[in-house]
C-alpha atoms as a PDB file:
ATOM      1  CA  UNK A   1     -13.081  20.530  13.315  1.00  0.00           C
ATOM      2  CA  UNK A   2     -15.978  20.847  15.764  1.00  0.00           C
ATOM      3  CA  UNK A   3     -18.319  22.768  12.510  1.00  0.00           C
ATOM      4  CA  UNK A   4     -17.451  19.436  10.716  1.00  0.00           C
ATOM      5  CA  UNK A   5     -18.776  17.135  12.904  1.00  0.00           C
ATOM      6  CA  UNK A   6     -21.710  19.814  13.827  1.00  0.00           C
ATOM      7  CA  UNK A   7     -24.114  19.149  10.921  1.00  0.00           C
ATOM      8  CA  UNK A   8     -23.484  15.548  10.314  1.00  0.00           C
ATOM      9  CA  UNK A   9     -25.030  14.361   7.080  1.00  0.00           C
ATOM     10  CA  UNK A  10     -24.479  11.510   4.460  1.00  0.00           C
ATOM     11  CA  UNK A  11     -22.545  13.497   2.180  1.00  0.00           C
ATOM     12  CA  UNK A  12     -20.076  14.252   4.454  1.00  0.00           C
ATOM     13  CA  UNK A  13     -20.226  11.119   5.944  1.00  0.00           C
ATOM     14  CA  UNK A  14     -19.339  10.058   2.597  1.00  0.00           C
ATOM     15  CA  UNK A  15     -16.835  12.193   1.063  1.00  0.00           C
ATOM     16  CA  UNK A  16     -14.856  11.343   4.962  1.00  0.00           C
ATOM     17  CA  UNK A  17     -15.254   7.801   4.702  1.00  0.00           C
ATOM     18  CA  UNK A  18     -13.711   7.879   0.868  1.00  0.00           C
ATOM     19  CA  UNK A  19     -10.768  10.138   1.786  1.00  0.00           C
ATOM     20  CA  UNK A  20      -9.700   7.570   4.250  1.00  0.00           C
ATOM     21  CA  UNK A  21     -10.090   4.336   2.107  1.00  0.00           C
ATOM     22  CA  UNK A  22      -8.597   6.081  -0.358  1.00  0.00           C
ATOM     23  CA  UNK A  23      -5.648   7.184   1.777  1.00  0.00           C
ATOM     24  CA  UNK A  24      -5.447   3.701   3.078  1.00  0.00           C
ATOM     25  CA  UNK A  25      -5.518   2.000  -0.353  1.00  0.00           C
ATOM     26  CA  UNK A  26      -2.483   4.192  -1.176  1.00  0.00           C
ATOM     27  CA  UNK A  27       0.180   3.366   1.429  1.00  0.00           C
ATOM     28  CA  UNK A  28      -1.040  -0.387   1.337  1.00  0.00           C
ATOM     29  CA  UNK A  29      -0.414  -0.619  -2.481  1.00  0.00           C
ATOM     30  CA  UNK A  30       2.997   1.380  -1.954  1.00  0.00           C
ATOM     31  CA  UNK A  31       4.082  -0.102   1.037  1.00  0.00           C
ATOM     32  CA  UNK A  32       3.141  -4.026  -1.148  1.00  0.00           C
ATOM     33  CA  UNK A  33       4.958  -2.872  -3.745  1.00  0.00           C
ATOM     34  CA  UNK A  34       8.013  -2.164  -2.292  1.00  0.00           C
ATOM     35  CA  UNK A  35       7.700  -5.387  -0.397  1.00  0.00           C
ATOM     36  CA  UNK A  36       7.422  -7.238  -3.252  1.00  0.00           C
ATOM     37  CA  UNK A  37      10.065  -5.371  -5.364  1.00  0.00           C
ATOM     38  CA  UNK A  38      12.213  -6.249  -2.525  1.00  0.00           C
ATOM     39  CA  UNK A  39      11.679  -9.851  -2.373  1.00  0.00           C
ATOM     40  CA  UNK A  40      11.915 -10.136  -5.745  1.00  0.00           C
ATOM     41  CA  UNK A  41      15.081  -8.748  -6.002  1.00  0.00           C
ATOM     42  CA  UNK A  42      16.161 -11.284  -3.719  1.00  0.00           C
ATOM     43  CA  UNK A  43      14.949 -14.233  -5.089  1.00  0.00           C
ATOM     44  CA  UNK A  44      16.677 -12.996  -8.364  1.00  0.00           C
ATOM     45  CA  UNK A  45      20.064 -13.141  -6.439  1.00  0.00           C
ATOM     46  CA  UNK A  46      19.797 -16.489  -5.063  1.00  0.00           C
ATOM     47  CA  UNK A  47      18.586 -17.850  -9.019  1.00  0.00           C
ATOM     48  CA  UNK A  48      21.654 -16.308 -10.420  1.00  0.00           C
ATOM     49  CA  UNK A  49      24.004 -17.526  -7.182  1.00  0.00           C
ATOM     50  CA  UNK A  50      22.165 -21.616  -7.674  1.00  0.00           C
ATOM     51  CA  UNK A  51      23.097 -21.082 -11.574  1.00  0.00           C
ATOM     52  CA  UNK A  52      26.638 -20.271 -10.224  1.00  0.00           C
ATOM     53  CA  UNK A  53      27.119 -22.777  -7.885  1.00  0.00           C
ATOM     54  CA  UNK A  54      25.616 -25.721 -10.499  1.00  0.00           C
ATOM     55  CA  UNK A  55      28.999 -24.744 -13.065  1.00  0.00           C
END
């Protein structure tokens, strides 16, 4: 890891600085996703329970 950092130039700079948005990006889309597949899935409970309840 110490050649990496060695010659330090703007291409690496960016093709480091990409990997870890990118990397970033993808467990905040997953981990939104799941969150809002979960709640969701919740709220459709409690619609169908209130639809219950009102017969």
């Amino acid at each position: 890891m110490k050649n990496f950092f060695a010659n330090w130039n703007y291409k690496k700079h960016a093709k480091f600085v990409t990997a870890i948005y990118a990397v970033l990006y993808a467990i905040d889309m997953t981990f939104t996703y799941c969150l809002i597949k979960k709640l969701n899935k919740n709220d459709w409970k409690l619609k169908c329970n209130c639809k219950k309840q009102a017969e």
